[in-house]
Protein backbone atom coordinates (compact mmCIF):
# COMPACT_ATOMS: atom_id res chain seq x y z
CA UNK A 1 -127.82 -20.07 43.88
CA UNK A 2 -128.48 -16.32 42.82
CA UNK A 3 -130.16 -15.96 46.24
CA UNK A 4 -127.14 -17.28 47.99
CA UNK A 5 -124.64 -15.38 45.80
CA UNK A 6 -126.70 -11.83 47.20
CA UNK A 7 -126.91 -13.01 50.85
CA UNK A 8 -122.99 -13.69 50.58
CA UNK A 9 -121.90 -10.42 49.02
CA UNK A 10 -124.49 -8.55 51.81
CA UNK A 11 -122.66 -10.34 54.31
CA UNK A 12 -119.64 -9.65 52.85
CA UNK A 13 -120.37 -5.78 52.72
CA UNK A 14 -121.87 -5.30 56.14
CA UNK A 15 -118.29 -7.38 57.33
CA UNK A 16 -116.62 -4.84 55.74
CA UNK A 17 -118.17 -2.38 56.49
CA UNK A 18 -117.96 -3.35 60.59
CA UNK A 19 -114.62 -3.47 60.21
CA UNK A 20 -113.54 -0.07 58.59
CA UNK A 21 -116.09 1.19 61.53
CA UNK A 22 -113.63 -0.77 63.87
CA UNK A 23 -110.61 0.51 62.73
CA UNK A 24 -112.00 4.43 62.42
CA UNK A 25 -113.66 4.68 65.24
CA UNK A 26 -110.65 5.27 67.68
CA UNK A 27 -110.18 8.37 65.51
CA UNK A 28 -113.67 9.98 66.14
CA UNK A 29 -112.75 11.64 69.68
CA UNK A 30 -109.21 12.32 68.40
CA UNK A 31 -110.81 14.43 66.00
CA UNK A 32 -113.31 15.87 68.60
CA UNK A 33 -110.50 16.53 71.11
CA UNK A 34 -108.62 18.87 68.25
CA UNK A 35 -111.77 20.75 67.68
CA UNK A 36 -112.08 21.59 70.72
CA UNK A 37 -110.04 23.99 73.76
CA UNK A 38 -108.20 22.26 77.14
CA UNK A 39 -110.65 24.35 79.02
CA UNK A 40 -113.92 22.93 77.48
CA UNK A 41 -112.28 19.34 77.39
CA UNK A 42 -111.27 19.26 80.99
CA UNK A 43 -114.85 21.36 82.05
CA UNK A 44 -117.06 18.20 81.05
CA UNK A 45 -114.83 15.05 80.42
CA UNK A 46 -117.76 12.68 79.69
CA UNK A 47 -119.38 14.88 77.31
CA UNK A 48 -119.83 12.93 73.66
CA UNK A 49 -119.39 16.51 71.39
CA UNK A 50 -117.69 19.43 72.45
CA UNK A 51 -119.52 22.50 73.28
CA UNK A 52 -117.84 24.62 70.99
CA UNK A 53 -115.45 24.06 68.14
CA UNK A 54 -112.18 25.81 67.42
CA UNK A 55 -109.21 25.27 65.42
CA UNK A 56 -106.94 27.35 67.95
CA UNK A 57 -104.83 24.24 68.69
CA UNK A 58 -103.62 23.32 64.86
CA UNK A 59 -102.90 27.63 64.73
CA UNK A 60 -101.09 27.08 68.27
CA UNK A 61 -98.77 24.17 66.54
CA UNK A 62 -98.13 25.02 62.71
CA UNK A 63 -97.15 28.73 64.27
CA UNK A 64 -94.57 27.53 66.51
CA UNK A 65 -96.15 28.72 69.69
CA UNK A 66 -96.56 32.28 68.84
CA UNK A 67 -100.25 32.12 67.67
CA UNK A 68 -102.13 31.03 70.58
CA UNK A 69 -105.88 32.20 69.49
CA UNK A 70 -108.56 32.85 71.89
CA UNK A 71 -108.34 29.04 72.97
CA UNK A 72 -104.76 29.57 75.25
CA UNK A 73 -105.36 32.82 75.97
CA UNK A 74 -104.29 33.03 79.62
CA UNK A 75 -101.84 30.21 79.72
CA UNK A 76 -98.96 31.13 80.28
CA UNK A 77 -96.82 27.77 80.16
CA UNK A 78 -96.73 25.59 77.18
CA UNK A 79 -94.31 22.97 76.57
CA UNK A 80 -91.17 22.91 74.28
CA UNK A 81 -92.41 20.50 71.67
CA UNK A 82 -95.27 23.25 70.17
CA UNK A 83 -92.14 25.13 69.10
CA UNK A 84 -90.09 22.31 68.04
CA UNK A 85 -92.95 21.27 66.18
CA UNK A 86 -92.09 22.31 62.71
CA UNK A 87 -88.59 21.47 62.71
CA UNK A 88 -89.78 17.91 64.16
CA UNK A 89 -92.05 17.63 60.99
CA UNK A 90 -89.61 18.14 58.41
CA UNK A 91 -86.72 15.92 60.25
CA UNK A 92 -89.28 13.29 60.07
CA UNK A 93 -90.28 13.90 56.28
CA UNK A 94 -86.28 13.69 55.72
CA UNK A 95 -85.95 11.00 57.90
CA UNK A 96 -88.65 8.66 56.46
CA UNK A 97 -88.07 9.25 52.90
CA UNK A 98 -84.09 8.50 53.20
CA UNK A 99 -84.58 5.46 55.53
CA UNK A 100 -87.53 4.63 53.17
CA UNK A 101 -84.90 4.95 49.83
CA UNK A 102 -81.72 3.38 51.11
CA UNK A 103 -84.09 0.48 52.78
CA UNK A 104 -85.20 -0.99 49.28
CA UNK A 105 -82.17 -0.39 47.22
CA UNK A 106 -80.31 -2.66 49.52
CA UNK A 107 -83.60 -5.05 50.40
CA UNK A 108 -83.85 -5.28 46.47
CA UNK A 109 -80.45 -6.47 45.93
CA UNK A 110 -80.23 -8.60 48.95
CA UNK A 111 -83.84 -10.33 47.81
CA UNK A 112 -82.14 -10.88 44.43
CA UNK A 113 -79.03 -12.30 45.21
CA UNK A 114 -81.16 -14.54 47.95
CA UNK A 115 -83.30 -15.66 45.57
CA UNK A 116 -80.74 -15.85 42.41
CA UNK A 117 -77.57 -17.31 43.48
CA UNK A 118 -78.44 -20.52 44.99
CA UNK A 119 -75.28 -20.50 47.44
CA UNK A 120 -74.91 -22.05 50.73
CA UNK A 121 -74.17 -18.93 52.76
CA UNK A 122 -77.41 -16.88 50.71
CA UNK A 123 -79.60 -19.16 52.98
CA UNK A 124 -77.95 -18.93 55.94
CA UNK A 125 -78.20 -15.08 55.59
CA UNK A 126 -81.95 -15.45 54.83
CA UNK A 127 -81.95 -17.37 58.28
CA UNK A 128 -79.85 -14.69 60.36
CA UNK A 129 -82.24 -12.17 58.60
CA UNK A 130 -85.22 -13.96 59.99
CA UNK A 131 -83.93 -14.67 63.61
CA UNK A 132 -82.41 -11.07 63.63
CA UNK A 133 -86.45 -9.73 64.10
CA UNK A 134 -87.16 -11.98 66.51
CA UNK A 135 -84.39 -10.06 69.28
CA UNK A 136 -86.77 -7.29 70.83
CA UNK A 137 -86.00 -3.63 70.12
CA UNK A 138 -85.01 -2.50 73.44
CA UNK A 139 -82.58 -5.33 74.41
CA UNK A 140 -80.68 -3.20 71.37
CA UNK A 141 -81.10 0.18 72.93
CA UNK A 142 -78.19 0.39 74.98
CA UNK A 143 -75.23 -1.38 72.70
CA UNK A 144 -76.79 0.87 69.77
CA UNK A 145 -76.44 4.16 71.99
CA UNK A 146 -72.66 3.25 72.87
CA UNK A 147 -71.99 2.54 68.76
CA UNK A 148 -73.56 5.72 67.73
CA UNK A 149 -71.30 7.62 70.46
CA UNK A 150 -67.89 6.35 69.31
CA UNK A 151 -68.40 6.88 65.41
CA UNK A 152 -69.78 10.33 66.32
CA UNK A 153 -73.32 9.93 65.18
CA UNK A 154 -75.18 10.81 68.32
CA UNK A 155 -77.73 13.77 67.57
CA UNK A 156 -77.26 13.77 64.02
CA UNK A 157 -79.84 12.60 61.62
CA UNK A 158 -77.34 10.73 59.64
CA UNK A 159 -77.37 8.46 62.76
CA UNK A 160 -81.05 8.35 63.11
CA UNK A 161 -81.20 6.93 58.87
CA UNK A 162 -78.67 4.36 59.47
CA UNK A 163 -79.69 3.07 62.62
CA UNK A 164 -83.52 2.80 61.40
CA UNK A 165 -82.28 1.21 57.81
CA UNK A 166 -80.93 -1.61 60.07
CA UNK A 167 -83.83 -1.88 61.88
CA UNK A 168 -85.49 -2.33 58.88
CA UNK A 169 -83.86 -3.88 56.25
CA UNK A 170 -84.87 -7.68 57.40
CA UNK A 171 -88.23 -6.61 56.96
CA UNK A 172 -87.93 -5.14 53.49
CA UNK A 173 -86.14 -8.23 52.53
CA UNK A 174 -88.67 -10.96 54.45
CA UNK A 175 -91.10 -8.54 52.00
CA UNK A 176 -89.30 -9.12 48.92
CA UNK A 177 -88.05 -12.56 48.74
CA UNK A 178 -91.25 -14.27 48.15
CA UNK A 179 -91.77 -11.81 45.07
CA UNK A 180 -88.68 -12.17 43.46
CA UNK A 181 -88.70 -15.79 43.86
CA UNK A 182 -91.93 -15.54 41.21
CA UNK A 183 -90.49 -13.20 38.86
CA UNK A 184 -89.57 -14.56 35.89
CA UNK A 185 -85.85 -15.16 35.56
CA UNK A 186 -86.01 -15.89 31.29
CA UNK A 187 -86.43 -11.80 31.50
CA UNK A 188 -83.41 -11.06 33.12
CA UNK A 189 -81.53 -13.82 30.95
CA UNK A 190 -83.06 -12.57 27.38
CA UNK A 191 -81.66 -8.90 29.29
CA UNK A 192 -78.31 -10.94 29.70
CA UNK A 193 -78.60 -12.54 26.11
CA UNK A 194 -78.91 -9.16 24.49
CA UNK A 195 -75.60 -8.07 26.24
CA UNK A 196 -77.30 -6.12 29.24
CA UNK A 197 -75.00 -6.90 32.60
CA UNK A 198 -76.30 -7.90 35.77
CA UNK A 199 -76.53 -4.42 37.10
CA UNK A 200 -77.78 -3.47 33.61
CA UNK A 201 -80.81 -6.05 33.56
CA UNK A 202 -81.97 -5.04 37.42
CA UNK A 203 -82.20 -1.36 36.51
CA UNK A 204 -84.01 -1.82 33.48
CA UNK A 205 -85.65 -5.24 33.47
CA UNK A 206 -86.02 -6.04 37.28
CA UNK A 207 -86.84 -2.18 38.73
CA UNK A 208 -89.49 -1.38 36.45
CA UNK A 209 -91.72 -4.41 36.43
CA UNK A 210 -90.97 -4.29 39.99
CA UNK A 211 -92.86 -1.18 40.91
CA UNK A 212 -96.03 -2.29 42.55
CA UNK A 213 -94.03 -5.17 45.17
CA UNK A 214 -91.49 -2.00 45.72
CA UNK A 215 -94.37 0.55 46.08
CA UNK A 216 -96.27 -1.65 48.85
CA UNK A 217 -92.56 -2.45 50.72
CA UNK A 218 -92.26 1.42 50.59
CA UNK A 219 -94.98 2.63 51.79
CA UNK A 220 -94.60 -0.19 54.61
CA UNK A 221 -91.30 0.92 55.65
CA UNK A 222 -92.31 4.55 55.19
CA UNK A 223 -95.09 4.09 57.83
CA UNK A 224 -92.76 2.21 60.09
CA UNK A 225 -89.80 4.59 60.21
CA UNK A 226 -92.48 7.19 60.21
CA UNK A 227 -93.66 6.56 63.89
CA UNK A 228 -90.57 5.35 65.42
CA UNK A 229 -89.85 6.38 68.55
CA UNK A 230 -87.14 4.27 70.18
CA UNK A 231 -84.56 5.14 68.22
CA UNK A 232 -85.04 8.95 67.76
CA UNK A 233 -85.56 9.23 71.46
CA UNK A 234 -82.30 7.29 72.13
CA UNK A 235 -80.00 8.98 69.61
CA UNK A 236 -81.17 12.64 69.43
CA UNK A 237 -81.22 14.47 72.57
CA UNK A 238 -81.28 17.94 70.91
CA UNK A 239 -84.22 19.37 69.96
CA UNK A 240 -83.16 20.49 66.15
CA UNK A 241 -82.78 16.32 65.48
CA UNK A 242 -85.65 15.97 67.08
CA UNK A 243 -88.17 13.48 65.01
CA UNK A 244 -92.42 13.76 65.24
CA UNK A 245 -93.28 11.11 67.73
CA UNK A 246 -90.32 12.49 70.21
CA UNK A 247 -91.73 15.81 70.31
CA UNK A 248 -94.77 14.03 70.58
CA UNK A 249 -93.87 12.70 73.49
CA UNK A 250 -92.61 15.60 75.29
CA UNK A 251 -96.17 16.75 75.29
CA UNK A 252 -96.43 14.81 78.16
CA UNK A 253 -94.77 16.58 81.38
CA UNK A 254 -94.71 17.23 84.53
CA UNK A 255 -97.14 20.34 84.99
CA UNK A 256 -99.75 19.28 82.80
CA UNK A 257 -100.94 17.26 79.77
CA UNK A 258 -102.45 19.18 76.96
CA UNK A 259 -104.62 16.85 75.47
CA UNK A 260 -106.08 18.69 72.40
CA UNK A 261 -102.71 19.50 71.62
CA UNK A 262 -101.41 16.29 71.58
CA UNK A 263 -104.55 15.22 69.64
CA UNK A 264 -103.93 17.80 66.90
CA UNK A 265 -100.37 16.54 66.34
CA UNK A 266 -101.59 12.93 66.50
CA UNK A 267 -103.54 14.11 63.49
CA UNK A 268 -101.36 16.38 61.48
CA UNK A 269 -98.81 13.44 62.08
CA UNK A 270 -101.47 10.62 60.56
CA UNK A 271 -102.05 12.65 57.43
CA UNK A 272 -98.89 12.00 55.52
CA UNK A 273 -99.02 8.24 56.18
CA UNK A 274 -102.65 8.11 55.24
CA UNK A 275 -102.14 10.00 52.06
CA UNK A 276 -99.00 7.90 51.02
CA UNK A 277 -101.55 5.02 51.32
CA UNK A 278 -104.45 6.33 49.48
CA UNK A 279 -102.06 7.76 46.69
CA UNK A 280 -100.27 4.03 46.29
CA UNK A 281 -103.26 1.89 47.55
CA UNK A 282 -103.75 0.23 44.15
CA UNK A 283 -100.16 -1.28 44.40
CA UNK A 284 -100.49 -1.82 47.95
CA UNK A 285 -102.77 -5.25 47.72
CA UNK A 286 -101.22 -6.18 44.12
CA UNK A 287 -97.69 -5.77 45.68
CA UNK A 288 -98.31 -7.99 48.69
CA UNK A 289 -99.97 -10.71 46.86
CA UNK A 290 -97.38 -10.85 43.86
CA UNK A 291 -95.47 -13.25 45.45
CA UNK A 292 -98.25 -15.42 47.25
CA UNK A 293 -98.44 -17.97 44.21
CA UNK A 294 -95.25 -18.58 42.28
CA UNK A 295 -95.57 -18.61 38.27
């Protein structure tokens, strides 16, 4: 049995251990490529390590454009988005954390009144709610570009927060249903008992002991809204409302592709999302199994 019990967990281990080398490995010449200048990347394409290292490209894009290092010396074009860079960063930070807020106040209160008032039309919204994800993004392009234009929201990041909270709200609320279902309702009604309202008893009884199934649907929506592209691209047209993955993609043109450059953005746009994670990773598991069995 004890012999069995080691071969399983060294199984186990080297499984895991495959997979994080799965899942990482993608990352290992996007990390080379931003070490590294166009000229020595596009000299020897096939080489596994760069010849020489140089951190010219994340100086190039946290400077705006203006310090170029040894690396672009000689270049004389360089697209837009290294000087919209900055500006792209922060709309994004701004973007992600509103979208990210406004998302799981209203999932919360949809979940509870879906899971609380047992009402005819609270499963028929749960429905809608479902079949809503299942209509593809783009199909929702076009009818979402003509809305934003009459109510004056077009290149405005006001328009980017509310379109992306209705992209996202079904899946904060598919998220928080199944939690809420097992939380304990003789809480809120000793809350209730003791004079609290309903409002009252969900900001101090339901919020709180709610944290690590709200942490885990944050950081979920956070990543989402994070590296959305459709609708930034669609709605801002400016550069100043301009989100991350837009300027991103305007790295890509017509006179060449600077492909360290775009590698050192890919990475200076992963590290927020990965440090969200690794700051709220012990919720994440607990907060996605909370609601797997029902107490």
């Amino acid at each position: 049995m004890n012999r069995m019990s080691w071969r399983y967990r060294l199984g186990m281990n080297l499984a895991n251990v495959l997979a994080i080398c799965f899942l990482i490995l993608p990352l290992v010449p996007v990390v080379l490529g931003s070490l590294q200048s166009e000229r020595t990347l596009q000299e020897d394409v096939w080489a596994l390590l760069p010849a020489e290292y140089t951190l010219d490209n994340f100086r190039l894009i946290l400077s705006g454009g203006t310090n170029k290092g040894q690396a672009f010396q000689g270049i004389d074009y360089l697209p837009n988005s290294v000087t919209w860079f900055r500006n792209a960063f922060l709309n994004s930070v701004l973007v992600a954390s509103s979208v990210t807020v406004l998302t799981l106040v209203l999932a919360t209160l949809t979940a509870l009144t879906v899971t609380r008032l047992k009402l005819r039309w609270t499963g028929y919204l749960m429905n809608a709610t479902v079949i809503s994800r299942m209509v593809p993004l783009i199909v929702l392009m076009l009818p979402l570009f003509v809305v934003m234009r009459q109510i004056g929201l077009l290149n405005t990041l006001p328009g980017i927060i509310m379109a992306e909270v209705g992209l996202l709200l079904p899946y904060a609320i598919i998220i928080l249903v199944p939690y809420f279902q097992a939380f304990p309702k003789e809480l809120e009604e000793s809350a209730r008992l003791d004079g609290c309202t309903r409002l009252a008893s969900y900001l101090r009884i339901v919020v709180p002991l709610s944290t690590p199934a709200l942490a885990a649907c944050g950081v979920i929506i956070f990543i989402i809204s994070w590296h959305e592209l459709m609708i930034p691209l669609i709605i801002a047209s400016k550069p100043e409302f301009m989100t991350l993955p837009v300027v991103l993609a305007g790295l890509v043109s017509d006179q060449f592709v600077f492909f360290t450059v775009m590698m050192a953005i890919c990475l200076i746009g992963l590290a927020p999302t990965m440090l969200l994670v690794l700051l709220l990773q012990k919720y994440l598991v607990k907060g996605l199994t909370a609601g797997a069995v029902k107490g």
